[in-house]
N, C-alpha and C. Protein backbone atom coordinates (compact mmCIF):
# COMPACT_ATOMS: atom_id res chain seq x y z
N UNK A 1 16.75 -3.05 3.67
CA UNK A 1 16.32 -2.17 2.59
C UNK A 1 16.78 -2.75 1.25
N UNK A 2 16.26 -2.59 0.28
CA UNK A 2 16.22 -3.12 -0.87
C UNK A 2 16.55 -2.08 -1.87
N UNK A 3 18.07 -2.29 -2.86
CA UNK A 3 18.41 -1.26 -3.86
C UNK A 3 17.84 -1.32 -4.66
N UNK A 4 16.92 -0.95 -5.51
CA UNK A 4 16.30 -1.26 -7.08
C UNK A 4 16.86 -0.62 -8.08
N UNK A 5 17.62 -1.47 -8.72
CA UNK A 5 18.37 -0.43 -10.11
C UNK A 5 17.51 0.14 -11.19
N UNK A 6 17.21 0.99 -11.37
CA UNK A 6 15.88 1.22 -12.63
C UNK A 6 16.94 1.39 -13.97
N UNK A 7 16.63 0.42 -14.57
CA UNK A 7 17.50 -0.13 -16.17
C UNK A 7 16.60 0.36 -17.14
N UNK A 8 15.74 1.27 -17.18
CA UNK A 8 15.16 1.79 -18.65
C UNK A 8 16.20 1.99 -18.92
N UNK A 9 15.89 2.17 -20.54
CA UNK A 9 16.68 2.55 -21.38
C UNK A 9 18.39 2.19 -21.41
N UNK A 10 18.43 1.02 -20.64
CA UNK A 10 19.99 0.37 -20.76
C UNK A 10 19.91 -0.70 -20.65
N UNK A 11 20.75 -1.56 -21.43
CA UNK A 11 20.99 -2.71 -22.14
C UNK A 11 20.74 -3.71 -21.74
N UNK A 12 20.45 -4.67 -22.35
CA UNK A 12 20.71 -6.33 -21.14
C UNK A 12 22.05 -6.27 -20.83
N UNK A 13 22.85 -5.91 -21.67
CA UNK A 13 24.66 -5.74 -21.42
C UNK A 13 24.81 -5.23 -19.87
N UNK A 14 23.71 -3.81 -20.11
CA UNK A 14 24.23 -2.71 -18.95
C UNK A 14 23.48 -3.59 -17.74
N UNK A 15 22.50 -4.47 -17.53
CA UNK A 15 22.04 -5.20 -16.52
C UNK A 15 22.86 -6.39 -16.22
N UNK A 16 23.40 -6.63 -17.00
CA UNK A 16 23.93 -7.63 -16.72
C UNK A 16 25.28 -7.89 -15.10
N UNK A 17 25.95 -6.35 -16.23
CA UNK A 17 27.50 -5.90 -15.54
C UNK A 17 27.18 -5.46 -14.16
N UNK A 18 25.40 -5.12 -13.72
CA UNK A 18 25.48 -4.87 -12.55
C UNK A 18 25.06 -5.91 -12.12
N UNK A 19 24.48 -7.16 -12.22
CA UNK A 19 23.69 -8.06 -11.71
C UNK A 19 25.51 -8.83 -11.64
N UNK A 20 26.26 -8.86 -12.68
CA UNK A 20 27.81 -9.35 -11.74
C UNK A 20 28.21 -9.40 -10.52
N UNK A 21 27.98 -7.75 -10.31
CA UNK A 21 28.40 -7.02 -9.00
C UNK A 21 27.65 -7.15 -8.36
N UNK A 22 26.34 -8.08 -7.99
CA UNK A 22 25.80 -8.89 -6.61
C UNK A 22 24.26 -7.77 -6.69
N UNK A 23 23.72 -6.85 -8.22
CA UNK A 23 22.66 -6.78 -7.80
C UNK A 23 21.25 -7.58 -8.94
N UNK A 24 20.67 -8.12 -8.17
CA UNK A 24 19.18 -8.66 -8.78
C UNK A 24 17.58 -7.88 -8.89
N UNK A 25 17.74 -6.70 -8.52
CA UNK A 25 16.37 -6.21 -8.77
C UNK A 25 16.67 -4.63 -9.53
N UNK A 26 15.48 -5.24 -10.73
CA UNK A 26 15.78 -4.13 -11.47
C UNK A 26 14.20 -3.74 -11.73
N UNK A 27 14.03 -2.47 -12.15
CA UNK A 27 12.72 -1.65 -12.13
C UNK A 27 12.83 -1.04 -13.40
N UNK A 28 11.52 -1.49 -14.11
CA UNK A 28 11.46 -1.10 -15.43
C UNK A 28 9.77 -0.56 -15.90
N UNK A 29 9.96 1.12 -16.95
CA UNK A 29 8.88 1.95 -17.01
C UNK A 29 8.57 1.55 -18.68
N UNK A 30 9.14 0.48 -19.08
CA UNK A 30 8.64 0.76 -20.80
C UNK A 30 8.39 -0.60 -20.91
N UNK A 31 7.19 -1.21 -20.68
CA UNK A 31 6.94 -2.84 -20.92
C UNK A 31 7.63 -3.37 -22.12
N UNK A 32 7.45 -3.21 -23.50
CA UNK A 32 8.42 -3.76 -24.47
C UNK A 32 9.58 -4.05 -24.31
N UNK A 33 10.77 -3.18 -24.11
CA UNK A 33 11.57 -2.65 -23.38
C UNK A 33 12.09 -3.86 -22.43
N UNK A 34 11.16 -3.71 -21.58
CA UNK A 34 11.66 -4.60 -20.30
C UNK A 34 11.49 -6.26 -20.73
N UNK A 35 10.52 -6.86 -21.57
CA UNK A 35 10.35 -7.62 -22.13
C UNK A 35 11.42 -8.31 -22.76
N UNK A 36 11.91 -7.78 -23.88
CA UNK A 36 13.31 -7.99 -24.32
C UNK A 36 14.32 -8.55 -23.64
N UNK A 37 15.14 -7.38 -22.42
CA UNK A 37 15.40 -7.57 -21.45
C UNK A 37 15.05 -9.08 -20.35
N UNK A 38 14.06 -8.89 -20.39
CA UNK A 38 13.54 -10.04 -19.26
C UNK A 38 13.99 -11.53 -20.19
N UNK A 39 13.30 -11.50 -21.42
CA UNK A 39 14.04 -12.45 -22.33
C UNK A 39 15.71 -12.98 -22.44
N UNK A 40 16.29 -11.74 -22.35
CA UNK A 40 17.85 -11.63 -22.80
C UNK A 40 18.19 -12.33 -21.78
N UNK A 41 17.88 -11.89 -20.40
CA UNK A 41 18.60 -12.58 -19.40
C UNK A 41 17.74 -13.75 -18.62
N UNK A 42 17.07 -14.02 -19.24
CA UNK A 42 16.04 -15.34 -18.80
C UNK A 42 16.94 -17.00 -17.45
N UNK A 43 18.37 -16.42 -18.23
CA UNK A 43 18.89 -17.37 -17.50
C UNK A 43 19.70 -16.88 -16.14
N UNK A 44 19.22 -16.00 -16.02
CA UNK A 44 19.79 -15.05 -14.62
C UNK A 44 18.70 -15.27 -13.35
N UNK A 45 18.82 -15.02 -12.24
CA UNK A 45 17.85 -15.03 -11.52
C UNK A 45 17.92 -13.42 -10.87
N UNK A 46 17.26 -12.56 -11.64
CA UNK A 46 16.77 -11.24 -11.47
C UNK A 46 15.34 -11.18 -10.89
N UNK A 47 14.76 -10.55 -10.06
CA UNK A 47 14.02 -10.00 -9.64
C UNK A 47 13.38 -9.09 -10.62
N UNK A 48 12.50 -8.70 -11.50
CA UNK A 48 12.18 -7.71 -12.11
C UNK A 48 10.70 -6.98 -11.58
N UNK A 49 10.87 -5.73 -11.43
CA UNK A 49 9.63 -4.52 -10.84
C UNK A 49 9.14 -3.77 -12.01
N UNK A 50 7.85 -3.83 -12.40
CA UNK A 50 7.29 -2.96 -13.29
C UNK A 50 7.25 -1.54 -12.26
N UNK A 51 7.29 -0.44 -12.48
CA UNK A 51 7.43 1.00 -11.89
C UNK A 51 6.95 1.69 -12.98
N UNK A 52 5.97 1.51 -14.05
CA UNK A 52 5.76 3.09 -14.67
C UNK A 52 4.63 2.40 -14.72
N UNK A 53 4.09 3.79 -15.11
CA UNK A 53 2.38 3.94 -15.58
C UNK A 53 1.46 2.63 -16.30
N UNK A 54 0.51 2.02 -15.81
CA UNK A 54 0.09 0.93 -16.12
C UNK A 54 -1.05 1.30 -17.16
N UNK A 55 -1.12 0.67 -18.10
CA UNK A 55 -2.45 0.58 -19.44
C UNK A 55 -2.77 -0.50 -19.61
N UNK A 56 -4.77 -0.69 -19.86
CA UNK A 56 -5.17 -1.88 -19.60
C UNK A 56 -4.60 -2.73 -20.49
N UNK A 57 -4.09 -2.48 -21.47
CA UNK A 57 -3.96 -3.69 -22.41
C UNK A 57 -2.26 -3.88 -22.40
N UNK A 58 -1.61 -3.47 -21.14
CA UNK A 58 -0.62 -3.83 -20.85
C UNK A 58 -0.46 -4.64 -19.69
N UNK A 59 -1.58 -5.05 -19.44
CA UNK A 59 -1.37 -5.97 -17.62
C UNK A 59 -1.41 -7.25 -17.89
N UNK A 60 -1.91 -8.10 -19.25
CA UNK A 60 -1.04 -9.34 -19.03
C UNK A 60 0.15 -9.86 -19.65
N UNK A 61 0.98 -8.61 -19.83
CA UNK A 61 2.18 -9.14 -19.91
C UNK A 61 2.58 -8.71 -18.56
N UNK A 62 2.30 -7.86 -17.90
CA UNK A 62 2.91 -7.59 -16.91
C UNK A 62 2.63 -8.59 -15.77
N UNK A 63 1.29 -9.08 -15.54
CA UNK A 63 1.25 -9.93 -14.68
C UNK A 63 1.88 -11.42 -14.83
N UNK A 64 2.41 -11.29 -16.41
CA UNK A 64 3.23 -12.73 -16.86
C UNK A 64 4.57 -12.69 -16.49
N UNK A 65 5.28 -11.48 -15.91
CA UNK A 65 6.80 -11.70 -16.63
C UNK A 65 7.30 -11.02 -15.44
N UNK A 66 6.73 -10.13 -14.89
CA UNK A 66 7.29 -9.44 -13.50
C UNK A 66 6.86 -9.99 -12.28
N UNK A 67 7.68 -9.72 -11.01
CA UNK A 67 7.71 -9.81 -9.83
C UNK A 67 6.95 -8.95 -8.59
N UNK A 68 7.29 -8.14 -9.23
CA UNK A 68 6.46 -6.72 -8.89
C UNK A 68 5.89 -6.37 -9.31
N UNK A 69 5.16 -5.07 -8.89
CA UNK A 69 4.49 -3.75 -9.62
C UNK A 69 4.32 -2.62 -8.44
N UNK A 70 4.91 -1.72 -8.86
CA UNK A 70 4.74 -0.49 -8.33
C UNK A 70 3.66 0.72 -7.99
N UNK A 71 2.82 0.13 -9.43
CA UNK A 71 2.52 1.17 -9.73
C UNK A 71 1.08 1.07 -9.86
N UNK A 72 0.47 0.64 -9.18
CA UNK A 72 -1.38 0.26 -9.23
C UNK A 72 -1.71 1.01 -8.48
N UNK A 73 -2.73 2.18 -9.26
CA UNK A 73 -3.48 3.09 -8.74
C UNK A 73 -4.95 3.20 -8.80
N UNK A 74 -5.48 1.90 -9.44
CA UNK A 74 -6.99 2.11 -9.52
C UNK A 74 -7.49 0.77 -9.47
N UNK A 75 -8.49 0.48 -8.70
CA UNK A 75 -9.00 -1.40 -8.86
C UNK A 75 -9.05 -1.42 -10.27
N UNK A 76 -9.60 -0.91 -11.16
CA UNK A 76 -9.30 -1.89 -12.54
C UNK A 76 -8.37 -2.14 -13.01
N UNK A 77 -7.39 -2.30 -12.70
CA UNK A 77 -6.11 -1.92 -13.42
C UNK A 77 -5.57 -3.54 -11.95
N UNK A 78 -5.89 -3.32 -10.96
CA UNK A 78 -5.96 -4.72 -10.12
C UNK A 78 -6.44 -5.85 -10.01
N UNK A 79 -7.62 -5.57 -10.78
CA UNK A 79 -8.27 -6.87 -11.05
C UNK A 79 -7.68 -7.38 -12.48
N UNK A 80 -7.43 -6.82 -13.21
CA UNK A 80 -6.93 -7.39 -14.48
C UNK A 80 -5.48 -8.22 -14.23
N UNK A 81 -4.81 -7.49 -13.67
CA UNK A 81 -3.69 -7.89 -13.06
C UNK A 81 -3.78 -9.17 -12.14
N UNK A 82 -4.73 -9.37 -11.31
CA UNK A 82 -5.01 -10.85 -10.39
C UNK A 82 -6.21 -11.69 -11.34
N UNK A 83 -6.47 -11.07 -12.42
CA UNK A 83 -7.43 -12.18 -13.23
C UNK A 83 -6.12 -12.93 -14.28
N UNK A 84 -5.13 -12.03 -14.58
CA UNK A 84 -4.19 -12.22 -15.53
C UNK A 84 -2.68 -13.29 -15.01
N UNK A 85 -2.30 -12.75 -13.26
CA UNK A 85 -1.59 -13.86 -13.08
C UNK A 85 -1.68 -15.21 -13.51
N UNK A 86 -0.62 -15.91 -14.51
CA UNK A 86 -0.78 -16.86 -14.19
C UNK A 86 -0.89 -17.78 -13.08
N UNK A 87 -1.62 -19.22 -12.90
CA UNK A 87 -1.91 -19.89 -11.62
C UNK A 87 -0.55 -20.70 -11.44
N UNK A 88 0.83 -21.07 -12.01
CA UNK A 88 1.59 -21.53 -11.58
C UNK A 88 2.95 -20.40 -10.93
N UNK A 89 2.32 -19.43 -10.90
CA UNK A 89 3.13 -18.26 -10.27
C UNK A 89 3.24 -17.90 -8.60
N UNK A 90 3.50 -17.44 -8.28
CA UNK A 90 3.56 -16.85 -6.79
C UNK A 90 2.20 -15.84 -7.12
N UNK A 91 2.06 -15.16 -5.90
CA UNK A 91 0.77 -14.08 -6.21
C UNK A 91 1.88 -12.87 -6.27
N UNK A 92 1.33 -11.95 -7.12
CA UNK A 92 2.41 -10.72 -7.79
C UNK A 92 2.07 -9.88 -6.82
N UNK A 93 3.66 -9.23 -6.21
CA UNK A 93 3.64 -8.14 -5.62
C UNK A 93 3.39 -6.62 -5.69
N UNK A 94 2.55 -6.22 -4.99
CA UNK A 94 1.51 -5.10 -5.25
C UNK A 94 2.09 -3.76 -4.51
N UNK A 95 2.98 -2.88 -5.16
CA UNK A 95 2.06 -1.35 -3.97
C UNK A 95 1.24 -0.14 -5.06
N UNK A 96 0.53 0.25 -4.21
CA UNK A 96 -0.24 1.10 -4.36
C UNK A 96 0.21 2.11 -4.63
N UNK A 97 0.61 2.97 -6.30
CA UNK A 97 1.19 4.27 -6.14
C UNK A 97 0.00 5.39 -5.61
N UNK A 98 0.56 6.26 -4.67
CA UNK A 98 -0.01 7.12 -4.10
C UNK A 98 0.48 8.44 -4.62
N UNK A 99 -0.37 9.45 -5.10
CA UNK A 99 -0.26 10.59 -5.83
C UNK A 99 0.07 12.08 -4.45
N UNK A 100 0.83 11.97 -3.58
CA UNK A 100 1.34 12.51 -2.30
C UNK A 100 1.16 13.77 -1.86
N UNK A 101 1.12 14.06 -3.40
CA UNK A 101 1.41 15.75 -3.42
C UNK A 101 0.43 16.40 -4.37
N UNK A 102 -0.25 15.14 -4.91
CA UNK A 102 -1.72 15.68 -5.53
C UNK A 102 -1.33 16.74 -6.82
N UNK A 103 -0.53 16.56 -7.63
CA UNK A 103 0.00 16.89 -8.92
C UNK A 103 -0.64 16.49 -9.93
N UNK A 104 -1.41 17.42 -10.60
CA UNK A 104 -1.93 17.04 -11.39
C UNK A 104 -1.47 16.63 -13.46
N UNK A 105 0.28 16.17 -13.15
CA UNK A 105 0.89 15.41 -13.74
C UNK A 105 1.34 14.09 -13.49
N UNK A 106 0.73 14.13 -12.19
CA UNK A 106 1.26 12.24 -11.56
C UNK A 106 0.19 11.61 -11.81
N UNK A 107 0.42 10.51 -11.98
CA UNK A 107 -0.25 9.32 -11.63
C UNK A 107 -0.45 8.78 -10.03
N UNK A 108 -1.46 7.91 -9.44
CA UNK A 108 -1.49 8.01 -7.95
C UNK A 108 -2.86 8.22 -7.63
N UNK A 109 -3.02 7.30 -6.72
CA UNK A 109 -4.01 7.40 -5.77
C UNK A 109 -4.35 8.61 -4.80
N UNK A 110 -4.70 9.19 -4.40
CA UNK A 110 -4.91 11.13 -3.77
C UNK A 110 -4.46 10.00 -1.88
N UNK A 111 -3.98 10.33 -1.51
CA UNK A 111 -4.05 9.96 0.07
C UNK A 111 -4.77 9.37 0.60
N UNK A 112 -5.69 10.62 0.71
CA UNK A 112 -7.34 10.01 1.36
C UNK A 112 -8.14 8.47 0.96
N UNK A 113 -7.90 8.13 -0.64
CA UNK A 113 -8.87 7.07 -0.99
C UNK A 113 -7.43 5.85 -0.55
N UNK A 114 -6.36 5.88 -0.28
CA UNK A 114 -5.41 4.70 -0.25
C UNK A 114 -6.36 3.87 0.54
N UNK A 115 -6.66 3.96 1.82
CA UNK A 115 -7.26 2.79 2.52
C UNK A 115 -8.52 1.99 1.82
N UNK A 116 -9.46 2.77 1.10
CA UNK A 116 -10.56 1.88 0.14
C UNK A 116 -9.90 1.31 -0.84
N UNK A 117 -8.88 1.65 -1.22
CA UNK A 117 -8.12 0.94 -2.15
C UNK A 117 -7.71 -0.11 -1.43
N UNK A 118 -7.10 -0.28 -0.65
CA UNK A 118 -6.14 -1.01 0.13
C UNK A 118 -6.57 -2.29 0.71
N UNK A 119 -7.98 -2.15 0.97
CA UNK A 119 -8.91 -2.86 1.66
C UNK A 119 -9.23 -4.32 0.61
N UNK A 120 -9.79 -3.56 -0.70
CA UNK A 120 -10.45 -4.39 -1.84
C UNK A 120 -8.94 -5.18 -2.27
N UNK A 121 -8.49 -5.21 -1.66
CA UNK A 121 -6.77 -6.39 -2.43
C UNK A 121 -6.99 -7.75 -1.83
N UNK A 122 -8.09 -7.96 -0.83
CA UNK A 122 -8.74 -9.11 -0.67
C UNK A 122 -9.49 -9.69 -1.06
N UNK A 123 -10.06 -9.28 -1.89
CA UNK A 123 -10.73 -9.90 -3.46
C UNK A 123 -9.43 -10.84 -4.39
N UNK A 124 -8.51 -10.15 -4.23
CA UNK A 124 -7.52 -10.74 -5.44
C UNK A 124 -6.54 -11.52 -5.19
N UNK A 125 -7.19 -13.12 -4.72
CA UNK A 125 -5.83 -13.38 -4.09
C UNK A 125 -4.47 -14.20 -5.10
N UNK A 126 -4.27 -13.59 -6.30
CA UNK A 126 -3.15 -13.58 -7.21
C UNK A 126 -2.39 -12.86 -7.11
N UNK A 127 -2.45 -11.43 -6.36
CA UNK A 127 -1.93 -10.30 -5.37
C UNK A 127 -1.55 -10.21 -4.43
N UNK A 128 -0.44 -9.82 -3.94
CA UNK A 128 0.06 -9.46 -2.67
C UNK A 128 0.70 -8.16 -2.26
N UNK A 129 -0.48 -7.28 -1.58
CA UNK A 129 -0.23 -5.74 -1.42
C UNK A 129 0.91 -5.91 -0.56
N UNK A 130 1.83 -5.33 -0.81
CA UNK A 130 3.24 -5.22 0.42
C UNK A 130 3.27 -3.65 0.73
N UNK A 131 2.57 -3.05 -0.18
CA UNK A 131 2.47 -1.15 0.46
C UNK A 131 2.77 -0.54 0.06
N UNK A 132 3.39 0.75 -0.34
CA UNK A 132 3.29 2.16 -0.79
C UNK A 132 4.04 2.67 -1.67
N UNK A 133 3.43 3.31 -2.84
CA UNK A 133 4.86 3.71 -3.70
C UNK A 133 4.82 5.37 -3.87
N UNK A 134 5.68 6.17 -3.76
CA UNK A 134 5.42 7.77 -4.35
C UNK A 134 6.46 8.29 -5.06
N UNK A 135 6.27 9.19 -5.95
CA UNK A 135 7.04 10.00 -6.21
C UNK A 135 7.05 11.60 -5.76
N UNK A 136 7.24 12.17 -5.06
CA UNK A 136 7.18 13.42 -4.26
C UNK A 136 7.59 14.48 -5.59
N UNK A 137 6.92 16.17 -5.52
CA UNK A 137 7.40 17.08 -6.40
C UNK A 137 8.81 17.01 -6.25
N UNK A 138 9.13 17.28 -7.48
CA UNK A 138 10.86 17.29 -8.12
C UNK A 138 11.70 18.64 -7.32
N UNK A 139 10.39 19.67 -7.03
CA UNK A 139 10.93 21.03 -6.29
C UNK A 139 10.84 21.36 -4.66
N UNK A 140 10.10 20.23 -4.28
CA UNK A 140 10.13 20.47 -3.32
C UNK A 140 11.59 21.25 -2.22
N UNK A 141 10.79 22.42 -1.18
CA UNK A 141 11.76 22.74 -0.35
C UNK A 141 12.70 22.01 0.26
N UNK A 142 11.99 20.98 0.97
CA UNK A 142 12.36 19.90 2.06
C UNK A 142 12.84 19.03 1.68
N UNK A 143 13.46 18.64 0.06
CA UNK A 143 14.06 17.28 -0.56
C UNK A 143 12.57 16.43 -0.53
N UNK A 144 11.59 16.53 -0.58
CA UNK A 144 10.60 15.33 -0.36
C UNK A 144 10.48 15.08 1.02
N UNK A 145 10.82 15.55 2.09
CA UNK A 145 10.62 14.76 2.97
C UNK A 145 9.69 14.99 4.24
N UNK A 146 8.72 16.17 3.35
CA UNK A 146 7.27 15.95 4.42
C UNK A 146 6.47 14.98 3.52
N UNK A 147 6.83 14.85 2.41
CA UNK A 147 5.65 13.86 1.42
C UNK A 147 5.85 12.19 1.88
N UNK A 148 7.64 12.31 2.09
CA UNK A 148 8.00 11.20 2.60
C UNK A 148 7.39 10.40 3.52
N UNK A 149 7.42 11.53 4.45
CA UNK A 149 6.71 11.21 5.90
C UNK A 149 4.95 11.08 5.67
N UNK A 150 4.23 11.66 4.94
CA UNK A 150 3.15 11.79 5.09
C UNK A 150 3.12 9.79 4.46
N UNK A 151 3.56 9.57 3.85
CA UNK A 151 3.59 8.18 3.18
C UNK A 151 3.67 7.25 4.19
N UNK A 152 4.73 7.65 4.72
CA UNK A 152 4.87 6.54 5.72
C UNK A 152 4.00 6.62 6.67
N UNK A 153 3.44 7.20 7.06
CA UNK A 153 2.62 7.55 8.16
C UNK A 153 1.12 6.92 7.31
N UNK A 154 0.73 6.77 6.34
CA UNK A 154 -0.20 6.51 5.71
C UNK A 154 -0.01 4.76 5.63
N UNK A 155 1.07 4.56 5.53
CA UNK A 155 1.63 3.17 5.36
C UNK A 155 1.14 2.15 7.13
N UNK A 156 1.67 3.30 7.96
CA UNK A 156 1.26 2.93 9.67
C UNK A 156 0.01 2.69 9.81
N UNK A 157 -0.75 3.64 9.46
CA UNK A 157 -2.00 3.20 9.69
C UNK A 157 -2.46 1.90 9.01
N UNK A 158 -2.80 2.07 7.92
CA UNK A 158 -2.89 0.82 7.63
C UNK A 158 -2.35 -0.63 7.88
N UNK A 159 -1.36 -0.18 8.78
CA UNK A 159 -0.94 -1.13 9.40
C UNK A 159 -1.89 -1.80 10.44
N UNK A 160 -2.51 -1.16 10.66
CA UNK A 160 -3.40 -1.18 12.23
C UNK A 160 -4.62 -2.86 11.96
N UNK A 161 -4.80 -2.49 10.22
CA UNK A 161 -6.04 -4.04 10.26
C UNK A 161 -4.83 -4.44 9.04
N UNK A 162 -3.75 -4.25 8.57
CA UNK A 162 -3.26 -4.98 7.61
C UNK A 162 -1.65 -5.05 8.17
N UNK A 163 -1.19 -5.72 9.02
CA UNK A 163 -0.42 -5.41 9.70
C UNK A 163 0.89 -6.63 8.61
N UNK A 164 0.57 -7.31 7.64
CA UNK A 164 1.74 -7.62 6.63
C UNK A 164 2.05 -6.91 5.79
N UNK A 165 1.66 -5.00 5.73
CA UNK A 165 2.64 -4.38 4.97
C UNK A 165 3.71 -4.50 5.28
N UNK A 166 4.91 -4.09 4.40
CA UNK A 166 5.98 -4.04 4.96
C UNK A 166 6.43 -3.38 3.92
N UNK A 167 6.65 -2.23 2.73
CA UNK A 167 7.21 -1.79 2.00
C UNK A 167 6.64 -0.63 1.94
N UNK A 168 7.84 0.68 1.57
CA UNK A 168 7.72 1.71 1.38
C UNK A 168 8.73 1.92 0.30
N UNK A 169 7.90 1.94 -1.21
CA UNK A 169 9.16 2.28 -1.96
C UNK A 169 8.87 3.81 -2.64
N UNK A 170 9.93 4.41 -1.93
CA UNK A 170 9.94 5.80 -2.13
C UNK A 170 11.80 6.36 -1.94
N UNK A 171 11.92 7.05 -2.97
CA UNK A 171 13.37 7.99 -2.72
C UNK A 171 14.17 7.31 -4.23
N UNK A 172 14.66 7.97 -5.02
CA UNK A 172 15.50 8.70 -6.89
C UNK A 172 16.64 8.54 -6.17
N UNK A 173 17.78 8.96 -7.34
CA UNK A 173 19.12 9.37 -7.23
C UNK A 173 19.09 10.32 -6.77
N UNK A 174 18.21 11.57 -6.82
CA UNK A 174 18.35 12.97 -6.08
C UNK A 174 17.81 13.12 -4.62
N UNK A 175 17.05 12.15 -4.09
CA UNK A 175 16.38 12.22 -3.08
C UNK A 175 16.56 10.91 -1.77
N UNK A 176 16.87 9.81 -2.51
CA UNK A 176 16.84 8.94 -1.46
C UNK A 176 17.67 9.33 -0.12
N UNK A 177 18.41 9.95 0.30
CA UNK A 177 19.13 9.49 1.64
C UNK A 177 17.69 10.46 2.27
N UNK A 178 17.24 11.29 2.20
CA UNK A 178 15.90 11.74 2.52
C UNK A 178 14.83 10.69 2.65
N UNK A 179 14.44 10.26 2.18
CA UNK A 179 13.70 8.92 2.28
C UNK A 179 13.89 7.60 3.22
N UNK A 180 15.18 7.39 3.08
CA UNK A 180 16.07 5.97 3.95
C UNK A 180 15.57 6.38 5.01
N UNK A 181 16.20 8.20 5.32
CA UNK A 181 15.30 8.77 6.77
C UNK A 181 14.39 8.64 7.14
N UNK A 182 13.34 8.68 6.70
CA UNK A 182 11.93 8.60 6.88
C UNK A 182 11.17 7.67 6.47
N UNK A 183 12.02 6.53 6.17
CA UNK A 183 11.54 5.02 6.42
C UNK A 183 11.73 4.04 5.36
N UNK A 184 11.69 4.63 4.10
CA UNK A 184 12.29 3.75 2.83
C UNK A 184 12.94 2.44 2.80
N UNK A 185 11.96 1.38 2.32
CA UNK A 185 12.40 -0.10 2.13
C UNK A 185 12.93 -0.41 0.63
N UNK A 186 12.30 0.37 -0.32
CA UNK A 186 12.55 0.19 -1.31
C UNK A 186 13.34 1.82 -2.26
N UNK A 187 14.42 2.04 -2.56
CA UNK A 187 14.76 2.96 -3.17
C UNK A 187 15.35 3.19 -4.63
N UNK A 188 14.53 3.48 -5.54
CA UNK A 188 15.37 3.70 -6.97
C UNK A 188 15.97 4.05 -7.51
N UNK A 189 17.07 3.48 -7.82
CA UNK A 189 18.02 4.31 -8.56
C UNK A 189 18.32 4.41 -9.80
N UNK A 190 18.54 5.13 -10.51
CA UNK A 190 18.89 4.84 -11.86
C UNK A 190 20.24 5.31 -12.05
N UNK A 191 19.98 6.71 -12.33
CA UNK A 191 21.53 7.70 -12.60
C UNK A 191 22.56 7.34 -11.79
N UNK A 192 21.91 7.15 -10.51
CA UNK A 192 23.43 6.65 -9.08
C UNK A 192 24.00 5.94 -9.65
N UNK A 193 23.39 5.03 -10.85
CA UNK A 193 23.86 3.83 -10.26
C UNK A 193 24.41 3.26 -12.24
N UNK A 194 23.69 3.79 -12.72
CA UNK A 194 24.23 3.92 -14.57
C UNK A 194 24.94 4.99 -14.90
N UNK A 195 24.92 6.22 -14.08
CA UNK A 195 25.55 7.63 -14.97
C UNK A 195 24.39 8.15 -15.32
N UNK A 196 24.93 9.56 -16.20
CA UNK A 196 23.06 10.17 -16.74
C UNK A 196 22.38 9.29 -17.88
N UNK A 197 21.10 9.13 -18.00
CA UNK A 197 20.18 8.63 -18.46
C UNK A 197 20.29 8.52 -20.36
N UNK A 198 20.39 7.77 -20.82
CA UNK A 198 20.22 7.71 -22.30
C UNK A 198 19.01 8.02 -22.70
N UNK A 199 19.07 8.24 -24.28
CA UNK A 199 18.00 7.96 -24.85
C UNK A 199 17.44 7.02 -24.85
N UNK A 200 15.92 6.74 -24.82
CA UNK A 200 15.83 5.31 -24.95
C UNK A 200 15.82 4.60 -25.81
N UNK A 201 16.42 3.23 -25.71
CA UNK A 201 17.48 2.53 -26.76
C UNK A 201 15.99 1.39 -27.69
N UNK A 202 16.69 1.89 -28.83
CA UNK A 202 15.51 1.40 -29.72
C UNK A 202 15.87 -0.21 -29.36
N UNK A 203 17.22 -1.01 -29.44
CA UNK A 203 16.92 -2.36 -29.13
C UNK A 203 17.80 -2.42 -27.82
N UNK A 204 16.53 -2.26 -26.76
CA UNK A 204 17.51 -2.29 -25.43
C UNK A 204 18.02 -3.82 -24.94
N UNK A 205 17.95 -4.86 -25.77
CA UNK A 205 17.95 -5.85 -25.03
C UNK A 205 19.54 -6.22 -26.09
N UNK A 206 20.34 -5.52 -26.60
CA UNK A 206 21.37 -6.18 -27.33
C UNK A 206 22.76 -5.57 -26.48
């Protein structure tokens, strides 16, 4: 399983002091932001995950500078992204955010369409779908963990003609040991793992 520190809104300083302490993947929701950052520590070997909301005229920096992406919920927003990789890169790692709980404040793919989505990632081969991302309601009874399950179970199937998924990144500071349960490869942390959340820092990269 894989820890992902989510460093919005904290420093190259504050990435740094944890990338000391033996961690390299960090997950970032404010492209500028992470930019800086990605700059500051250019001479580190960090892993960096885009995780927030994608805008078209934000995907070729993103397909320039990150490792990941979390957060692709619609083929256009995929094809720009595999037209935009550069060709001396690896092909950029893909999951599909899935909208779980059908909130009509999330971002996300609805359940049902994941597999037509899922399918067309063979068109793009600058891409590499590794599988599933959610964020479950904040109120849920169950901690998240019928949404959890419904994910993973969505993740299985598709296993059946795409059998090199292998990621489920799902489960927060408030939720993950719920998640780990129910199958979680990838888990985010932020607060666990910085304290509570700052404002976000007008020059986060100093």
């Amino acid at each position: 399983m894989t820890l992902l520190a989510v460093s919005k809104t904290r420093s190259a300083r504050d990435v740094a002091a944890l990338a000391d302490q033996g961690q390299y993947d960090f997950g970032e929701n404010y492209l500028q932001e992470a930019l800086d950052k990605i700059r500051a520590l250019a001479d580190r070997d960090l892993t960096w995950h885009f995780i927030g909301p994608i805008q078209s005229n934000k995907t070729r920096d993103i397909a320039a500078h990150f490792h990941w992406v979390h957060s692709v919920d619609r083929a256009r927003i995929a094809e720009r992204l595999n037209a935009q990789r550069p060709e001396g890169l690896a092909p950029l790692n893909v999951c599909i955010q899935v909208n779980v709980d059908a909130e009509d404040s999330k971002s996300g793919v609805a359940l049902a369409d994941v597999p037509a989505l899922a399918a067309r990632f063979q068109q793009w081969p600058r891409l590499r779908l590794r599988g599933l991302m959610a964020i479950p309601r904040a109120d849920a009874a169950d901690g998240g963990r019928d949404a959890f399950r419904r994910l993973a179970m969505t993740l299985s199937q598709l296993r059946n003609t795409m059998p090199a998924l292998d990621t489920l990144s799902m489960g927060m500071s408030a939720d993950y040991p719920v998640a780990i349960d129910e199958g979680a490869t990838i888990v985010r942390l932020g607060t666990a793992l910085f304290g509570p959340r700052l404002p976000k820092a007008s020059n986060p990269a100093v």
